[in-house]
N, C-alpha and C. Protein backbone atom coordinates (compact mmCIF):
# COMPACT_ATOMS: atom_id res chain seq x y z
N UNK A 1 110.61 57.32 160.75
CA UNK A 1 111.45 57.96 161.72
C UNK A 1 112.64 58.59 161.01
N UNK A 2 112.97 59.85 161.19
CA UNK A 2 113.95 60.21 161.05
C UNK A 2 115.61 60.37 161.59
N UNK A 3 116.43 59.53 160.53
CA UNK A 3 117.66 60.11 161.62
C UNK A 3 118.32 61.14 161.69
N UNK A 4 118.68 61.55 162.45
CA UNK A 4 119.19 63.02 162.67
C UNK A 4 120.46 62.77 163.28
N UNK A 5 121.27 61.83 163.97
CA UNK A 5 122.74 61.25 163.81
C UNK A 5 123.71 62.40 163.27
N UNK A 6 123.49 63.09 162.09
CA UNK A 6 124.26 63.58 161.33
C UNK A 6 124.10 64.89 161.36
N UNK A 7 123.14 65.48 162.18
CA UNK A 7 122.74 66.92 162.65
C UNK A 7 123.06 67.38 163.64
N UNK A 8 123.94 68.41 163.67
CA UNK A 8 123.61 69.22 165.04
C UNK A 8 122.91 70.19 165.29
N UNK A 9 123.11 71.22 166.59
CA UNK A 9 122.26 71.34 166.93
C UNK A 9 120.88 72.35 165.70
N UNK A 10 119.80 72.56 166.13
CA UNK A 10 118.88 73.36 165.52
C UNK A 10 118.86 72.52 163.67
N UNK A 11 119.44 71.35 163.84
CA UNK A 11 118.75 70.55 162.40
C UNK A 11 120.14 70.54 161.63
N UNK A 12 121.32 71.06 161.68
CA UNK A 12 122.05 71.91 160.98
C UNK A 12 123.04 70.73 160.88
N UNK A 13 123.48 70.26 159.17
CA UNK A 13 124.54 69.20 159.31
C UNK A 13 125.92 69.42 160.27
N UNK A 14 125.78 68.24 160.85
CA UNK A 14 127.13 68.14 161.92
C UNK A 14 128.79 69.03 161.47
N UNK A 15 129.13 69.89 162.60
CA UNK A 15 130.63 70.31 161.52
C UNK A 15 130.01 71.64 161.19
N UNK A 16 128.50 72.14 161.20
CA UNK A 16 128.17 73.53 160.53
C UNK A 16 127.80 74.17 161.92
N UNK A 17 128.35 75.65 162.00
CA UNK A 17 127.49 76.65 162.42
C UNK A 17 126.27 76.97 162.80
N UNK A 18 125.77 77.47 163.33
CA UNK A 18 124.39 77.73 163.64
C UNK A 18 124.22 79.12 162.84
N UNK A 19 123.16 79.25 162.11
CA UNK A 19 122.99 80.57 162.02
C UNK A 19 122.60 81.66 163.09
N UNK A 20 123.36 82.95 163.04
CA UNK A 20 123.03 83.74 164.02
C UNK A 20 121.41 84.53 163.36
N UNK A 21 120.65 84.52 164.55
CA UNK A 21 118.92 84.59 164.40
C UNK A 21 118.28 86.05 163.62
N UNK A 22 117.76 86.23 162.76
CA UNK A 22 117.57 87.61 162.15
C UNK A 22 116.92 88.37 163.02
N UNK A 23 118.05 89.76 162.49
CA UNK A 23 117.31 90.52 163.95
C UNK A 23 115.97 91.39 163.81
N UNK A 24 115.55 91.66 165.32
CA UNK A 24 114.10 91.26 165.33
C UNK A 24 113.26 90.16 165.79
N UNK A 25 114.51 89.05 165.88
CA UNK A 25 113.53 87.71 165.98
C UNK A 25 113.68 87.24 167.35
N UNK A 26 112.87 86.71 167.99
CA UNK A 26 112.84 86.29 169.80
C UNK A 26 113.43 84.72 169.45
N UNK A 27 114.21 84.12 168.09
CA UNK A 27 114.79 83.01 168.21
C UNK A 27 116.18 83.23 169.15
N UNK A 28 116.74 82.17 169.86
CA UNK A 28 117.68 82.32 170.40
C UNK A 28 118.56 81.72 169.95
N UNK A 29 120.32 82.28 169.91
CA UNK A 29 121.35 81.91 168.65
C UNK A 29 121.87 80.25 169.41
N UNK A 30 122.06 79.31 168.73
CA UNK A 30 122.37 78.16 169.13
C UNK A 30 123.91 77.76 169.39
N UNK A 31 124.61 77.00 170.76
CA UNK A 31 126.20 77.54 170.52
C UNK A 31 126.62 77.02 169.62
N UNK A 32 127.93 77.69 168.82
CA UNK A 32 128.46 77.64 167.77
C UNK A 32 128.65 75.83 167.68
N UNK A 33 128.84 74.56 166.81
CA UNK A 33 129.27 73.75 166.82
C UNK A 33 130.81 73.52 166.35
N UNK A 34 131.63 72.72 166.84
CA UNK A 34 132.98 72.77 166.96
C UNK A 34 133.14 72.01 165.30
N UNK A 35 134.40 72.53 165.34
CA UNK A 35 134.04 72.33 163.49
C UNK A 35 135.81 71.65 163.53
N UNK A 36 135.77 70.35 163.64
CA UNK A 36 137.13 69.66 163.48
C UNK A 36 138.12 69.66 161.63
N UNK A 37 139.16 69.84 162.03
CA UNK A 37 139.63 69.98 160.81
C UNK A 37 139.50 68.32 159.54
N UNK A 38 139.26 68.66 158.45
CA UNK A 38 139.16 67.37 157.75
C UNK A 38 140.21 66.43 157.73
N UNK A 39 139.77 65.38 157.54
CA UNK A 39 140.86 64.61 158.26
C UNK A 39 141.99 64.52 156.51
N UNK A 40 143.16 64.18 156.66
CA UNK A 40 144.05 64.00 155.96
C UNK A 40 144.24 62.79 155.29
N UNK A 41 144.59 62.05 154.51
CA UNK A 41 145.48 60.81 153.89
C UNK A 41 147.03 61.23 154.29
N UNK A 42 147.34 59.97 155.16
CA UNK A 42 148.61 59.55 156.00
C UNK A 42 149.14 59.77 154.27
N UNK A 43 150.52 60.73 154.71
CA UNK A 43 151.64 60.93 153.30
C UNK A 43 152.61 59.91 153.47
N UNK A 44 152.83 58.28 152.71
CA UNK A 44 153.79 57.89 153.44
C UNK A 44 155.03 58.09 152.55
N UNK A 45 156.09 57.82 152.64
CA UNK A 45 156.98 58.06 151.75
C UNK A 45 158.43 57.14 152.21
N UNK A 46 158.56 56.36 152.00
CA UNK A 46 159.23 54.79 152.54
C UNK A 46 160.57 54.44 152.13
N UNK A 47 161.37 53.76 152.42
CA UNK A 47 162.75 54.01 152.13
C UNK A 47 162.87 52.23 151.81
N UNK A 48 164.20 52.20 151.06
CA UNK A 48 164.40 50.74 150.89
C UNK A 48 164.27 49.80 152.04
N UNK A 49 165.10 50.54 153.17
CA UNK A 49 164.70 49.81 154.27
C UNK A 49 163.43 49.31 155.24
N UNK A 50 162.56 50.18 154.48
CA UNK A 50 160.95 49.86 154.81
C UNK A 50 160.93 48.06 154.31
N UNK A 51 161.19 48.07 152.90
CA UNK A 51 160.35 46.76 152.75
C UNK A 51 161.65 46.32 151.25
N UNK A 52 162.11 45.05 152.30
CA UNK A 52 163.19 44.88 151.18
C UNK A 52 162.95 43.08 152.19
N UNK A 53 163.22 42.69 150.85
CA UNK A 53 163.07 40.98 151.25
C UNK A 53 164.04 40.39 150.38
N UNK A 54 164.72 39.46 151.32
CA UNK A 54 165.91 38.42 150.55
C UNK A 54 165.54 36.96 150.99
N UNK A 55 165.78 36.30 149.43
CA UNK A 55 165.08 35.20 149.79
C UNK A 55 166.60 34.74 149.09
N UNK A 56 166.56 33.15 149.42
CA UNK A 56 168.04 32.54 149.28
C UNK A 56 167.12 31.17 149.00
N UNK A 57 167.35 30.48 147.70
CA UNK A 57 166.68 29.02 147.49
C UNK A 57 167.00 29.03 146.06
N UNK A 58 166.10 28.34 145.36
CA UNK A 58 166.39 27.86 144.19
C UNK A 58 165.41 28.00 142.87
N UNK A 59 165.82 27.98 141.84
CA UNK A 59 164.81 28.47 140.82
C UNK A 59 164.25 27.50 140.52
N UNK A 60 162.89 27.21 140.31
CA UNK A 60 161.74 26.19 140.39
C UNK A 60 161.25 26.71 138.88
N UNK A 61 161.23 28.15 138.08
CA UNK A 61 160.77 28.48 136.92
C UNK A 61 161.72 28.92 136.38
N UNK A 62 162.30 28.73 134.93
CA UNK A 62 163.16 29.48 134.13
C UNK A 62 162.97 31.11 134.22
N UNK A 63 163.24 31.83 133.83
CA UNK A 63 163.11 33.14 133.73
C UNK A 63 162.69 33.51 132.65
N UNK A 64 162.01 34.03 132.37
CA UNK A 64 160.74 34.53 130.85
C UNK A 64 161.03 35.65 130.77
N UNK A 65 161.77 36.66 129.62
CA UNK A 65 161.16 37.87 129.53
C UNK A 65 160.20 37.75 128.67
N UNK A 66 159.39 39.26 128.48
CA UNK A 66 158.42 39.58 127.91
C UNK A 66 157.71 40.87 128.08
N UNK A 67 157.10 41.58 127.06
CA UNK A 67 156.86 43.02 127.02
C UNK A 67 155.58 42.73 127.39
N UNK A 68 155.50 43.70 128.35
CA UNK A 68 153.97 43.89 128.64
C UNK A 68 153.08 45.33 127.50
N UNK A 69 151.88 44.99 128.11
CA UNK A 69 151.34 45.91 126.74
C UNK A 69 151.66 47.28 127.05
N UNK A 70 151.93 47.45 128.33
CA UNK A 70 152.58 49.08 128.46
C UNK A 70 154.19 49.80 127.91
N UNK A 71 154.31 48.66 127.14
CA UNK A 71 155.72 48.69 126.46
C UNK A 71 156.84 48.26 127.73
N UNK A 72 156.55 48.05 128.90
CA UNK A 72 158.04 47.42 129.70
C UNK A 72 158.21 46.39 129.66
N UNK A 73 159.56 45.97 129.90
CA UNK A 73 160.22 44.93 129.06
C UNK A 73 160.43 43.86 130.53
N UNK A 74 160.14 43.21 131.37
CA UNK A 74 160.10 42.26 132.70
C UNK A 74 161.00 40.64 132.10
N UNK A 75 161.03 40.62 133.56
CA UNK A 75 161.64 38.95 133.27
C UNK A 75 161.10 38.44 134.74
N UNK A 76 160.04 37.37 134.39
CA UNK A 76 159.71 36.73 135.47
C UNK A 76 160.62 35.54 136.03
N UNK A 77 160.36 35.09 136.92
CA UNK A 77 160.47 33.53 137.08
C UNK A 77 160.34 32.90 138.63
N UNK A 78 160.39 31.74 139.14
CA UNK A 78 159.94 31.36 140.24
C UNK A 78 161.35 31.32 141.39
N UNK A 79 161.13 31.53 142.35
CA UNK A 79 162.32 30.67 143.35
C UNK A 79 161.31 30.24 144.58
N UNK A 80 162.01 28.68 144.63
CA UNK A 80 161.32 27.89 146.13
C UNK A 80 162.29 28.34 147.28
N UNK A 81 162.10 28.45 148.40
CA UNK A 81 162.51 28.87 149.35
C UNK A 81 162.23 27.62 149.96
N UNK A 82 163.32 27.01 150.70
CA UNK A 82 162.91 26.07 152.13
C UNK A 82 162.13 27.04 153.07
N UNK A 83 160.96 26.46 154.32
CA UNK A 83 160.29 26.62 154.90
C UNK A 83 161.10 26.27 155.98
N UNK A 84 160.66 27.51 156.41
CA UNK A 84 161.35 27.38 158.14
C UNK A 84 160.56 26.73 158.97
N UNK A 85 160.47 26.24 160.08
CA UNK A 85 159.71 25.87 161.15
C UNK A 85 159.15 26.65 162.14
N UNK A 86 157.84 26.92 162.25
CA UNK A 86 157.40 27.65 162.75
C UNK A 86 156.17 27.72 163.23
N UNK A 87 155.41 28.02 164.15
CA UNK A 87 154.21 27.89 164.87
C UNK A 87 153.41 27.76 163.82
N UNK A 88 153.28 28.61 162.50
CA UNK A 88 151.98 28.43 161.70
C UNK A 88 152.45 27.33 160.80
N UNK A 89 153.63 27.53 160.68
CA UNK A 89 154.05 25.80 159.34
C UNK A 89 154.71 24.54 159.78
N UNK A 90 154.42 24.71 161.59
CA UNK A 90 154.74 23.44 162.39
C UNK A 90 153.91 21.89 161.98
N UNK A 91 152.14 22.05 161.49
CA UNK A 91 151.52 21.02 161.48
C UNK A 91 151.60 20.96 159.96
N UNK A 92 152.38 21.61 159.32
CA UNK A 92 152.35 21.62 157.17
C UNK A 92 153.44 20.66 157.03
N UNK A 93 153.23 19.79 155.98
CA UNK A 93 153.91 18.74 155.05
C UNK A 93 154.55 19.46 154.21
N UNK A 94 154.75 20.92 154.29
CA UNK A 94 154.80 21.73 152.88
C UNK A 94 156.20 21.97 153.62
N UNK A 95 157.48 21.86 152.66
CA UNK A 95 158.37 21.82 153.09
C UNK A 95 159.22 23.23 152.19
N UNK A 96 158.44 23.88 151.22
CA UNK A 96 159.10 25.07 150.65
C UNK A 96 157.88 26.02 150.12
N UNK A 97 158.20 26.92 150.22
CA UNK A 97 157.42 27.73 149.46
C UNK A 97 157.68 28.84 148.37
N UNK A 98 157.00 28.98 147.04
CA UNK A 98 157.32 29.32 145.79
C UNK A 98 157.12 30.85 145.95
N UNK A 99 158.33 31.97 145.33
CA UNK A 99 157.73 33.11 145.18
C UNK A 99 157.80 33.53 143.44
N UNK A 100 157.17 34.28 143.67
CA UNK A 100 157.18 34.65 142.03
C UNK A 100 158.27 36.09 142.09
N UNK A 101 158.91 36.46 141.16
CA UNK A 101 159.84 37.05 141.03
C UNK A 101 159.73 38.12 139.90
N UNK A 102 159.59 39.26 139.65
CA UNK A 102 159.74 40.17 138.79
C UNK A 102 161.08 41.16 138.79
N UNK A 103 161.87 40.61 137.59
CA UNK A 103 162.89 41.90 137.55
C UNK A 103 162.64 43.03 136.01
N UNK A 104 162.53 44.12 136.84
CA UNK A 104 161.98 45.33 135.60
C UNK A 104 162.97 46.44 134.96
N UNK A 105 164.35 46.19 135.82
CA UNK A 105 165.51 47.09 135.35
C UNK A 105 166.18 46.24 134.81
N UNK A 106 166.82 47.05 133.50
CA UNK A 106 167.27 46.27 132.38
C UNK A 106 169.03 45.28 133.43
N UNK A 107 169.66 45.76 134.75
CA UNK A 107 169.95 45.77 135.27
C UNK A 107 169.68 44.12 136.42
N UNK A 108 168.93 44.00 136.78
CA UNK A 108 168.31 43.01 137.36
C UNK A 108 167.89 41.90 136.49
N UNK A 109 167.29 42.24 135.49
CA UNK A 109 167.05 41.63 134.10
C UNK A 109 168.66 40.52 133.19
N UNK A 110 169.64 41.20 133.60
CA UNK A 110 170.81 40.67 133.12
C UNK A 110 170.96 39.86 134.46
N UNK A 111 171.01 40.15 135.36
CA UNK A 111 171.47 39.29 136.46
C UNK A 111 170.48 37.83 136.56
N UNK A 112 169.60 38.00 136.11
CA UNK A 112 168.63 36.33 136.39
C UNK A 112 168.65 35.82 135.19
N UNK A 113 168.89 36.54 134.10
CA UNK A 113 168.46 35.70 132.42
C UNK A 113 169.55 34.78 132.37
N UNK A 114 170.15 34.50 132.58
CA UNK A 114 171.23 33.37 132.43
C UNK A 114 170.92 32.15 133.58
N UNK A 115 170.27 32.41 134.66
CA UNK A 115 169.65 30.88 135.49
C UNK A 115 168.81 29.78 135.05
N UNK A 116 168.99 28.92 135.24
CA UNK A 116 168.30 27.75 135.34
C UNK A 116 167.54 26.78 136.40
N UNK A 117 166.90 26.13 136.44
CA UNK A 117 166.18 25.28 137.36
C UNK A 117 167.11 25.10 137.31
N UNK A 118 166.67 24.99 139.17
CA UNK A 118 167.87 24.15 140.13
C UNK A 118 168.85 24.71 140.41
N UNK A 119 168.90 26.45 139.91
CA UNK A 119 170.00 26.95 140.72
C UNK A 119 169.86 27.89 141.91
N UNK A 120 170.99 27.63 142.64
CA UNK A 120 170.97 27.89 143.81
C UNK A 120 171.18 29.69 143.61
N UNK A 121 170.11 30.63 144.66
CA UNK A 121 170.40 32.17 144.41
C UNK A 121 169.80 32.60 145.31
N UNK A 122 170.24 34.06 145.08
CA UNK A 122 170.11 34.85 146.64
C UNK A 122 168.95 36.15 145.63
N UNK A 123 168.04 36.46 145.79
CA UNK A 123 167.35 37.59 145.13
C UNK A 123 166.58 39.02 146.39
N UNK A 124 167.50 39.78 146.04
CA UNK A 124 166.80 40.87 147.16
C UNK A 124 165.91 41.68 146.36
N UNK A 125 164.98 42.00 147.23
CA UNK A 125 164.19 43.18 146.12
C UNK A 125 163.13 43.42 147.48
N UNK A 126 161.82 43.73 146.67
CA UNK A 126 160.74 44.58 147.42
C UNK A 126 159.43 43.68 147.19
N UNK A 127 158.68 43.40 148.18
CA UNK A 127 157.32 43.15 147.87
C UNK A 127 156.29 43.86 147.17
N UNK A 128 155.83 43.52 146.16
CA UNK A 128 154.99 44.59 145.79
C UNK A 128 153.44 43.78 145.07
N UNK A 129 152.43 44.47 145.30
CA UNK A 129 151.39 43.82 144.66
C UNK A 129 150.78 44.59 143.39
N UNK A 130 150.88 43.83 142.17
CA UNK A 130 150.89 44.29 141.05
C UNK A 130 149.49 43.84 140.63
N UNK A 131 148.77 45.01 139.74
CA UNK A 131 147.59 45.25 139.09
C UNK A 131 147.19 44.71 137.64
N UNK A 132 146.64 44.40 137.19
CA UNK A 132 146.67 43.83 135.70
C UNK A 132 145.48 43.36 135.23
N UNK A 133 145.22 43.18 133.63
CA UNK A 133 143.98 42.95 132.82
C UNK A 133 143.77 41.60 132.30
N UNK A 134 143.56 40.44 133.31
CA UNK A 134 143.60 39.52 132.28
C UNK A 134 142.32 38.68 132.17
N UNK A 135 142.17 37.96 130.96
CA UNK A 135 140.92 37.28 130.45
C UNK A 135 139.22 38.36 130.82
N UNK A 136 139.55 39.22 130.46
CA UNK A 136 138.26 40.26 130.37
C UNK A 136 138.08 40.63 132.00
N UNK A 137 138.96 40.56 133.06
CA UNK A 137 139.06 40.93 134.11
C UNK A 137 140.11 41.64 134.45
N UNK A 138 139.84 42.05 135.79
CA UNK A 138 141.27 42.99 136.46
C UNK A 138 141.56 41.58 137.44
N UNK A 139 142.76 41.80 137.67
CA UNK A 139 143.53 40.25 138.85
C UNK A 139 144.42 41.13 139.46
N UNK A 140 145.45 40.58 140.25
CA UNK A 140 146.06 41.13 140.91
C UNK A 140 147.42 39.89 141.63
N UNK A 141 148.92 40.71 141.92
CA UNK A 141 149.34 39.35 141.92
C UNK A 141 150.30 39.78 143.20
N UNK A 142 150.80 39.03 144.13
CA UNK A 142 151.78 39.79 145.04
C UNK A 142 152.90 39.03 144.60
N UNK A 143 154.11 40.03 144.59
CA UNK A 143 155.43 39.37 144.27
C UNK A 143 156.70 39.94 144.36
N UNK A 144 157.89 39.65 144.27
CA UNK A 144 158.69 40.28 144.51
C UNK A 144 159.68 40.97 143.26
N UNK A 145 159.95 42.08 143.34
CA UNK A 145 160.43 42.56 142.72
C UNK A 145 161.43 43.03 143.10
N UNK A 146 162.78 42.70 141.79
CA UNK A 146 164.13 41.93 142.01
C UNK A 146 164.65 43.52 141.92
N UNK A 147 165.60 43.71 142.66
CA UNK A 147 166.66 44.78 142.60
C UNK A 147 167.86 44.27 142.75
N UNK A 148 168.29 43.02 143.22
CA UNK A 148 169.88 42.51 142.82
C UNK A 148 169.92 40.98 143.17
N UNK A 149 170.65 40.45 142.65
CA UNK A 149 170.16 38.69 142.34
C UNK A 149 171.55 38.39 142.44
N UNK A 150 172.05 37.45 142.75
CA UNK A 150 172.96 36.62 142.28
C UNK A 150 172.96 35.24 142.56
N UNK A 151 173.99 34.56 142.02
CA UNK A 151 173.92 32.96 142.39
C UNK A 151 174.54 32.71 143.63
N UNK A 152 174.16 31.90 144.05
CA UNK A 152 174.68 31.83 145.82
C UNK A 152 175.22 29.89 145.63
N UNK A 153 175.84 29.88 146.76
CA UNK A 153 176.49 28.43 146.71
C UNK A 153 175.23 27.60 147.23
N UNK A 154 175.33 26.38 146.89
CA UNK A 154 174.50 25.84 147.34
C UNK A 154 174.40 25.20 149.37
N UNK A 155 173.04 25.38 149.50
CA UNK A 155 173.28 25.01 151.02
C UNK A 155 174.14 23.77 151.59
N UNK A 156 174.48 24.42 152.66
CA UNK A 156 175.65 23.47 153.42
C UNK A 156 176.77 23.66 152.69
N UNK A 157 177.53 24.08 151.96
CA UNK A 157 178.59 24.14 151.46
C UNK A 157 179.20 25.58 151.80
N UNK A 158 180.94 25.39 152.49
CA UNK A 158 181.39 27.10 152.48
C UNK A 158 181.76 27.36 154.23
């Protein structure tokens, strides 16, 4: 069986014309088919205020720099966040949760290299999910990336 789904009329892929009939010929011309414009890729183009996340907790990982093989120069490290209470983390024992942290401006980079576990900080930046080559694979990691950091007092105090 053939599908034809993808044809309109007189056999003719969907989106095409009909040919008009050579003249001379007792074929009759088929109506034109409506020919929709191709569709586009949404242009987005996003502002800080699109996607900016501040997290306020404590550093759970030292801060690492290190050059990646594309020659940029990063400084990772962890912060735990207390867990709020909330319909999906109402029945969880899990009382914080860890984000991973990337700062890539030499700028942001000065602001975290001097922390330590256990200090208390405020890190704003952007979510972003980052691409990469590791152990003979591609991986992929979501995390935040730092645009201004500082140390914050510790909770309850102020």
């Amino acid at each position: 069986m053939i599908d034809d789904s993808a044809t309109g009329p007189a056999g003719q892929p969907a989106g095409e014309q009909a040919e008009a009939p050579v003249r001379g010929s007792t074929e009759q011309p088929t109506a034109p088919v409506e020919r929709r414009p191709a569709a586009r890729a949404a242009v987005l183009r996003g502002t800080h205020a699109d996607n900016t996340v501040v997290l306020r907790g404590h550093v759970s990982t030292a801060p690492t720099e290190r050059q990646l093989p594309s020659g940029a120069v990063i400084t990772t490290l962890r912060v735990s966040v207390a867990r709020a209470r909330t319909v999906m983390t109402s029945g969880s024992g899990q009382g914080v949760d860890w984000v991973d942290c990337t700062a890539w401006s030499a700028r942001s980079r000065r602001s975290v290299s001097s922390w330590q576990v256990g200090d208390a900080v405020e890190v704003t930046g952007a979510l972003r999910r980052r691409f990469f080559r590791a152990g003979g694979g591609s991986s992929t990691r979501l995390e935040v990336e730092v645009i201004s950091a500082k140390r914050a007092p510790p909770s309850g105090s102020g």
